[in-house]
C-alpha atoms as a PDB file:
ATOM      1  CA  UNK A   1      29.105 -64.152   7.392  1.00  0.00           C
ATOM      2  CA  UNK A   2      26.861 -64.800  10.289  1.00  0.00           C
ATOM      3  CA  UNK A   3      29.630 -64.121  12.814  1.00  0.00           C
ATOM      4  CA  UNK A   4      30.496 -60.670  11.411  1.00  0.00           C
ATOM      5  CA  UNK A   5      26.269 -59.768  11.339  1.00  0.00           C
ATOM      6  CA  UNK A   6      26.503 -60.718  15.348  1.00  0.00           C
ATOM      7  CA  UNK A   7      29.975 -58.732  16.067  1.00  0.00           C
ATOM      8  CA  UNK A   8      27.826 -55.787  14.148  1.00  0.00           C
ATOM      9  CA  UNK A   9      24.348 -56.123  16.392  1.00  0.00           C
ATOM     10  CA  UNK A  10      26.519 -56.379  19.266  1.00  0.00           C
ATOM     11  CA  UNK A  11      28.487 -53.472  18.594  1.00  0.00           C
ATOM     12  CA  UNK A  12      25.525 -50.856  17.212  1.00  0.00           C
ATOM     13  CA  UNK A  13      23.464 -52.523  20.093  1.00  0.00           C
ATOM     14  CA  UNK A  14      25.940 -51.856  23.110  1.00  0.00           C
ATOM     15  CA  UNK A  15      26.659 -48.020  21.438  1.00  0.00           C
ATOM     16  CA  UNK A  16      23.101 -47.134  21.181  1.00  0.00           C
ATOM     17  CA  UNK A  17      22.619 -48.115  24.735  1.00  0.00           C
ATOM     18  CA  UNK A  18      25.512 -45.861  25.994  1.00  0.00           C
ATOM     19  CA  UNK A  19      24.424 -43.279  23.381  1.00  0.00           C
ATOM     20  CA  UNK A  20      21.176 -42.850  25.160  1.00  0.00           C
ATOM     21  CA  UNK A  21      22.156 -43.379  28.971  1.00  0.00           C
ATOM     22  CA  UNK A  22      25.000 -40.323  28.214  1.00  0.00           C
ATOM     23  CA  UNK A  23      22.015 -37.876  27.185  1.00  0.00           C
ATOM     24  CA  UNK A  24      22.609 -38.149  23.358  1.00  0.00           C
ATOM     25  CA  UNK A  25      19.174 -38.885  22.769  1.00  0.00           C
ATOM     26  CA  UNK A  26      16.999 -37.871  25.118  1.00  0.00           C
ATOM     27  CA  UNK A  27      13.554 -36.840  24.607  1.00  0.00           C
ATOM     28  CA  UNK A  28      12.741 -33.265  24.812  1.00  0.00           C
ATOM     29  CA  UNK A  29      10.105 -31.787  26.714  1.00  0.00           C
ATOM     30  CA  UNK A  30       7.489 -30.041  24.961  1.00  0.00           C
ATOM     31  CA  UNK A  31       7.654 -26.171  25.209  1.00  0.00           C
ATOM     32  CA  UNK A  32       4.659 -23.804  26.687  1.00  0.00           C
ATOM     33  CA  UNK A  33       4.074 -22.440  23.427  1.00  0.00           C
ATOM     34  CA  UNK A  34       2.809 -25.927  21.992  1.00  0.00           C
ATOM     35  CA  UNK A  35      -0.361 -26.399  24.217  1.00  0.00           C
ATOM     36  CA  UNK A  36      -3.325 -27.927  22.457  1.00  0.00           C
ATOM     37  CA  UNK A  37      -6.417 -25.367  22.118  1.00  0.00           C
ATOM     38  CA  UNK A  38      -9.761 -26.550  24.185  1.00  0.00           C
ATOM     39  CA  UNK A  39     -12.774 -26.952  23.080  1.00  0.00           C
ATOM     40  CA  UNK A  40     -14.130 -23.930  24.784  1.00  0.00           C
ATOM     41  CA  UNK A  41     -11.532 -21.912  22.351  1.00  0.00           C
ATOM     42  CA  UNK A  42     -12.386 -23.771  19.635  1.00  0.00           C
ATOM     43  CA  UNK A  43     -15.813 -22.826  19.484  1.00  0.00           C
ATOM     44  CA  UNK A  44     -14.862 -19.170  20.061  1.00  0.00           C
ATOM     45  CA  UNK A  45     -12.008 -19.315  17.590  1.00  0.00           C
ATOM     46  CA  UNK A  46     -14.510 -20.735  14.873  1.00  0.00           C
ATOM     47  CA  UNK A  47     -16.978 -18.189  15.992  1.00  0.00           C
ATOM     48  CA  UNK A  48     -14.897 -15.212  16.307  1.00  0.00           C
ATOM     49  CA  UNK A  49     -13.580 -16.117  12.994  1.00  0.00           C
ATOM     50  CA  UNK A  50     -17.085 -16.103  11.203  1.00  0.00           C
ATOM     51  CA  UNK A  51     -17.651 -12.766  12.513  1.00  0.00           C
ATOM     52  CA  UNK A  52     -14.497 -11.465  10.743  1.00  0.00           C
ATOM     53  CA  UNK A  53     -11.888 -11.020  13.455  1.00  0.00           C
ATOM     54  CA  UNK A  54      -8.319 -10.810  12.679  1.00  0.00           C
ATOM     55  CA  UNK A  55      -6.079 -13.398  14.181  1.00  0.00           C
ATOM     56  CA  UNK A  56      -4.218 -10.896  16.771  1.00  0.00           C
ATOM     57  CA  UNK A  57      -8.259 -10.065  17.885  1.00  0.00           C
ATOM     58  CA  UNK A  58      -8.456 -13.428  18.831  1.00  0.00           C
ATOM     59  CA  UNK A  59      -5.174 -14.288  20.034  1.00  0.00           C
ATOM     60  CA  UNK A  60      -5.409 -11.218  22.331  1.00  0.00           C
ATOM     61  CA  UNK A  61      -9.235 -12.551  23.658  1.00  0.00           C
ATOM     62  CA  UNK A  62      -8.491 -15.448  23.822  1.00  0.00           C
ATOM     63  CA  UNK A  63      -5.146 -15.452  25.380  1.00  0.00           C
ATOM     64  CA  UNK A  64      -3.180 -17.930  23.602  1.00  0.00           C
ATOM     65  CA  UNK A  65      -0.584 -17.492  20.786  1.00  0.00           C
ATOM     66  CA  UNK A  66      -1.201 -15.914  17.131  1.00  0.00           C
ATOM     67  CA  UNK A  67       0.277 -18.484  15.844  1.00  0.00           C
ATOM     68  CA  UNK A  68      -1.832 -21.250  17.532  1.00  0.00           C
ATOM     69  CA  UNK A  69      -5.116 -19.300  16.435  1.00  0.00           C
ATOM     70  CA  UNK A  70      -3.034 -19.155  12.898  1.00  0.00           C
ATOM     71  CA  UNK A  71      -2.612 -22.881  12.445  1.00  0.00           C
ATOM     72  CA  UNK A  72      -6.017 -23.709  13.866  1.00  0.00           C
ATOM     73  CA  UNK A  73      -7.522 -21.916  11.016  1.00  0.00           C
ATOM     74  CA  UNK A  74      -5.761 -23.074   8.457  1.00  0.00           C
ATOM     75  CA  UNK A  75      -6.078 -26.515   9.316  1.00  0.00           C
ATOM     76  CA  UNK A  76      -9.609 -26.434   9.996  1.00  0.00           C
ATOM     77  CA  UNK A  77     -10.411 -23.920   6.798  1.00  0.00           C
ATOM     78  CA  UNK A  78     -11.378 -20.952   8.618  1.00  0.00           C
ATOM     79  CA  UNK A  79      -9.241 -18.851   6.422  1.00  0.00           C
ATOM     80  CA  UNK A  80      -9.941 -15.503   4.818  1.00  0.00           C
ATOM     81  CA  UNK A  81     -12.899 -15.486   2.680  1.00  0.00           C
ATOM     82  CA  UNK A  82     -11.502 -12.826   0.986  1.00  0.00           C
ATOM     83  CA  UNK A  83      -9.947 -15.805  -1.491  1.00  0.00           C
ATOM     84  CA  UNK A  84     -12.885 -17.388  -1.915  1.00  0.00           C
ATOM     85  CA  UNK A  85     -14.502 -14.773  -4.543  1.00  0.00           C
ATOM     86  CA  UNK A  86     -13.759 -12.951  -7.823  1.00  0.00           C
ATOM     87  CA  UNK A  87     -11.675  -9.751  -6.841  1.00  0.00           C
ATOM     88  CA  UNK A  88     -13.670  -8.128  -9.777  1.00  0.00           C
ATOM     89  CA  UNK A  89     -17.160  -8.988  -9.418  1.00  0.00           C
ATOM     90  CA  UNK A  90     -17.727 -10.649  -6.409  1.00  0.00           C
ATOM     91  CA  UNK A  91     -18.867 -13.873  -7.917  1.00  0.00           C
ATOM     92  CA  UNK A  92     -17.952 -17.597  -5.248  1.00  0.00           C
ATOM     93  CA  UNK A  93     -15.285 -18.846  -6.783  1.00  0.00           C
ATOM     94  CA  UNK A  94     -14.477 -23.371  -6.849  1.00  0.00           C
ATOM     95  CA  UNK A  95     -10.931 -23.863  -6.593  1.00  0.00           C
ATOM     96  CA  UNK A  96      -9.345 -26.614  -8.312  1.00  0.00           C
ATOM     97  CA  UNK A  97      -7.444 -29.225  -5.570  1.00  0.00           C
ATOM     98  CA  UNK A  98      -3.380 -29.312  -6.285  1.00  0.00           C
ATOM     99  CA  UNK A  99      -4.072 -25.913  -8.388  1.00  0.00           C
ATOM    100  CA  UNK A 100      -2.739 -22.444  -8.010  1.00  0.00           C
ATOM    101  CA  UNK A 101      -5.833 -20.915  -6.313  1.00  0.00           C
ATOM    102  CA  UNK A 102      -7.894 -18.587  -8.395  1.00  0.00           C
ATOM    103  CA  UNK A 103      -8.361 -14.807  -8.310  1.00  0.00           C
ATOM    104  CA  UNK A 104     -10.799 -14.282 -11.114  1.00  0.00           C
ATOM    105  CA  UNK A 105     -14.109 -16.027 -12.020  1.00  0.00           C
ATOM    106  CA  UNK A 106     -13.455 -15.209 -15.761  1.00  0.00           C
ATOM    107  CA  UNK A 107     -11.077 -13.589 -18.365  1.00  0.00           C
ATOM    108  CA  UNK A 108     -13.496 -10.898 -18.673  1.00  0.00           C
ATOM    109  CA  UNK A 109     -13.403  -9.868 -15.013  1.00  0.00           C
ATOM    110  CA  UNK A 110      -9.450 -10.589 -14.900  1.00  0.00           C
ATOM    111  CA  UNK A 111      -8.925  -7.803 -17.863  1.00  0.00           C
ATOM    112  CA  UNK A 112     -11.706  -5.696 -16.475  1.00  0.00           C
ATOM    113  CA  UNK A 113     -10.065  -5.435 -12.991  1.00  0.00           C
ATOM    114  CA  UNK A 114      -6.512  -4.996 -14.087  1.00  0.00           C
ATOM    115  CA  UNK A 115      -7.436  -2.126 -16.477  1.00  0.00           C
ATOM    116  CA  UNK A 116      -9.214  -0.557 -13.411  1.00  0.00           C
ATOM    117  CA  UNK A 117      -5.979  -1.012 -12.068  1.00  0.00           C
ATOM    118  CA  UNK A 118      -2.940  -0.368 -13.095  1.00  0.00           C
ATOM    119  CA  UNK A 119      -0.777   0.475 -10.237  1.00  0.00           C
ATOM    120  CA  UNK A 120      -1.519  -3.224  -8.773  1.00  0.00           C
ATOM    121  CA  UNK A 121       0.918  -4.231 -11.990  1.00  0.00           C
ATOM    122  CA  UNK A 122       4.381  -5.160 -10.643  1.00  0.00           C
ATOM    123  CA  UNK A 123       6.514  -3.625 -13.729  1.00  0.00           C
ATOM    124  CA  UNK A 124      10.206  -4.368 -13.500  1.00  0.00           C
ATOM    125  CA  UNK A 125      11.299  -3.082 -17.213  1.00  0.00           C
ATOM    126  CA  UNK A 126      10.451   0.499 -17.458  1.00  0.00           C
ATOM    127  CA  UNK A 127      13.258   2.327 -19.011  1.00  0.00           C
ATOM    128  CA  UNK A 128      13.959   6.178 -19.290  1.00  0.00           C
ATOM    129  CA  UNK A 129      15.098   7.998 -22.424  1.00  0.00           C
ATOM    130  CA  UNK A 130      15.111  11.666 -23.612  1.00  0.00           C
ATOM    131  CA  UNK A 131      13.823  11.678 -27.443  1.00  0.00           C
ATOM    132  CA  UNK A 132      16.769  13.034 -29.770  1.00  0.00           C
ATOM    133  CA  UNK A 133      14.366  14.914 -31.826  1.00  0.00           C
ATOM    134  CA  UNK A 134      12.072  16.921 -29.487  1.00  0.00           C
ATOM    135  CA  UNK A 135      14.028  16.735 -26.266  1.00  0.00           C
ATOM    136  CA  UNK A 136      10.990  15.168 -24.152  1.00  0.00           C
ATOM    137  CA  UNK A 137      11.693  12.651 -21.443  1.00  0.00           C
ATOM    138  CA  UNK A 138       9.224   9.360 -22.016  1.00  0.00           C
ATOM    139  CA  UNK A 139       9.537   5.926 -20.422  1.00  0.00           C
ATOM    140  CA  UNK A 140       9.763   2.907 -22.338  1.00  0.00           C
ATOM    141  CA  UNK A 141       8.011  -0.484 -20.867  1.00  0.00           C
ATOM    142  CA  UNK A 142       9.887  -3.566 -21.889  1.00  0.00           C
ATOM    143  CA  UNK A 143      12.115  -2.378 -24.729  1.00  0.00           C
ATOM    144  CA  UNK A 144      15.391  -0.935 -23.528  1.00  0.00           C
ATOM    145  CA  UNK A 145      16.677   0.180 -26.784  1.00  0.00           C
ATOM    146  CA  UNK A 146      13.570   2.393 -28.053  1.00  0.00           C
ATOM    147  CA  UNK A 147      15.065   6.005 -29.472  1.00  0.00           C
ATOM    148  CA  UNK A 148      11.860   8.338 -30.260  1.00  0.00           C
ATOM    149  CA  UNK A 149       8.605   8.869 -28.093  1.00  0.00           C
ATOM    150  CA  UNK A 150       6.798   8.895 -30.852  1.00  0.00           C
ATOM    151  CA  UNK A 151       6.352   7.579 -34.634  1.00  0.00           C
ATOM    152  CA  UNK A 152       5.586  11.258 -35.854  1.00  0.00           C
ATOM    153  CA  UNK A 153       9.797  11.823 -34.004  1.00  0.00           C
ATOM    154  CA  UNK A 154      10.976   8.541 -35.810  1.00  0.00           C
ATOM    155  CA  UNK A 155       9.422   9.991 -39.255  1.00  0.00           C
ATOM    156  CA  UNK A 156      11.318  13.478 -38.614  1.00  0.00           C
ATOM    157  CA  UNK A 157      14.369  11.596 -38.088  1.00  0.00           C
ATOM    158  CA  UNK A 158      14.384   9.637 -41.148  1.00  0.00           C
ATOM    159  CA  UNK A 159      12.807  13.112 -42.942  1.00  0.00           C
ATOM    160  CA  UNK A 160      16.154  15.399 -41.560  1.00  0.00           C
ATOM    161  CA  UNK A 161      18.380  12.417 -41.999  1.00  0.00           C
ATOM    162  CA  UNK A 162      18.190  12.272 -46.092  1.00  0.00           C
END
């Protein structure tokens, strides 16, 4: 058993060598584009970014990629702040770690701000049907199979029906 571990070293041992020396594995040089940040931009990134610039503002004054200014703010929390309070009434909001993050510091604010707005609701299930008894066109939300617009049609229908 010993004899067939050595024939094995020997063997991955004398491929990996002429794996490497052939150029299979040689290291790659690092690209432009993956230049640390200084210190200098640092400071002006983390400045910049409390005044409220936009990533492309900074990129462009600074003169490195948006995607460097990007990850430097994500790793280092400079963020939007724009997640970091209620979308209804302003209020700091505490995020839990591992959760979804939070948009609303309460129910109350979270049904208060989407009855303010409506169009912000992504509705996928609106239907379109022409009511047999008084020939308007209404849209249904959810329930593909509704007939009248309206209870008062439904009651003439059952009414005319007899």
């Amino acid at each position: 058993m010993w004899q067939l571990r050595a024939v094995l070293r020997d063997f991955f041992f004398y491929h990996a060598k002429s794996a490497s020396s052939c150029g299979l594995y040689r290291r790659r040089e690092p690209s432009e584009g993956g230049k640390p940040v200084a210190n200098e931009q640092k400071q002006k990134i983390e400045y910049m970014r409390g005044m409220g610039e936009s990533y492309a503002a900074i990129a462009d004054a600074l003169g490195i990629s948006i995607n460097t200014v990007k990850s430097y703010c994500r790793r280092n929390g400079l963020g939007s702040n724009s997640d970091d309070v209620c979308a209804c009434c302003a209020k700091p909001l505490t995020h839990t770690p591992g959760h979804k993050k939070k948009r609303f510091c309460s129910d109350k604010c979270r049904m208060a701000w989407w009855t303010q707005h409506p169009e912000a609701v992504n509705r996928k299930a609106v239907y379109h049907f022409v009511c047999p008894v008084c020939g308007t066109e209404f849209e249904s939300y959810g329930n593909a199979h509704r007939r009248y617009c309206s209870r008062a049609c439904f009651a003439l229908s059952r009414k005319t029906a007899r």
